[in-house]
Protein backbone atom coordinates (compact mmCIF):
# COMPACT_ATOMS: atom_id res chain seq x y z
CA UNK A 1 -10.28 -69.20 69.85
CA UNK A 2 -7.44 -68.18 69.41
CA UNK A 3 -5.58 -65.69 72.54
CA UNK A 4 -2.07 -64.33 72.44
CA UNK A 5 -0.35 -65.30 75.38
CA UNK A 6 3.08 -63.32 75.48
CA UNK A 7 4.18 -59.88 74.43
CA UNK A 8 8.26 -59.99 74.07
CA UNK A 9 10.09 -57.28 73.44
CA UNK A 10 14.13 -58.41 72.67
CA UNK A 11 16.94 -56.42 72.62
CA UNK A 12 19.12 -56.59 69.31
CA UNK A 13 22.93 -55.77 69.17
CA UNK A 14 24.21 -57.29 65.63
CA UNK A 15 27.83 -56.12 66.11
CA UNK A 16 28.87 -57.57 62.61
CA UNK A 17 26.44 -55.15 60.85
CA UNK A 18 26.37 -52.44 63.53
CA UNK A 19 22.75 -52.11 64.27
CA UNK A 20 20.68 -52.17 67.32
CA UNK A 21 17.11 -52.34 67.97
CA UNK A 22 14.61 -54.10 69.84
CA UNK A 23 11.98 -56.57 68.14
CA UNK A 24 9.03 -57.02 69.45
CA UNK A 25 6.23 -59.91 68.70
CA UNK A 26 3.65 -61.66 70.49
CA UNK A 27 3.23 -65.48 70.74
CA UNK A 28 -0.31 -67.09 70.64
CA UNK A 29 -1.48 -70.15 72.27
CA UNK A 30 -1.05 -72.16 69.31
CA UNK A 31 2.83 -70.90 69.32
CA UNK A 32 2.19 -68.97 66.15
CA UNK A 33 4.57 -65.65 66.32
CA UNK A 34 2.94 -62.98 65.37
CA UNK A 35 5.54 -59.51 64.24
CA UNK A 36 5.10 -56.61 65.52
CA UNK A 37 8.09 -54.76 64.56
CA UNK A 38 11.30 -52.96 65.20
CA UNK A 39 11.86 -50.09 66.78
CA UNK A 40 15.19 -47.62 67.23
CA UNK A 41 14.27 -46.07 70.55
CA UNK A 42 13.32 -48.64 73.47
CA UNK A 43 9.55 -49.33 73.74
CA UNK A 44 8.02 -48.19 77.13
CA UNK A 45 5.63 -50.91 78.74
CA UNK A 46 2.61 -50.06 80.21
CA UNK A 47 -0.05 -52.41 81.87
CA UNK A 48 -3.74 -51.80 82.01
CA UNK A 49 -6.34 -53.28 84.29
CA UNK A 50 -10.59 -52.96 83.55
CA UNK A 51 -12.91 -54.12 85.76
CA UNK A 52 -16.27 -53.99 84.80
CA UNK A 53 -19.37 -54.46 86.46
């Protein structure tokens, strides 16, 4: 089965063509990289915990 194991979120500054972003992608356990996207505005994080019973 398959389980991602990293969300990354990277900061882009690409002087030469002036744009900046930040790319974001996750990374499974088999190292596949999986695209998210791009985004303008920087993404807010958020973490979420369940416990069930």
């Amino acid at each position: 089965m398959n389980k991602i194991t990293e969300i990354r979120i990277e900061e882009v500054k690409d002087y030469d063509n002036n744009e900046f972003y930040y790319y974001i992608y996750c990374v499974k356990d088999t190292g596949e990289r999986i695209e998210v996207g791009k985004s303008k505005t920087k993404p807010q994080c958020y973490k979420q915990e369940v416990t069930y019973q």
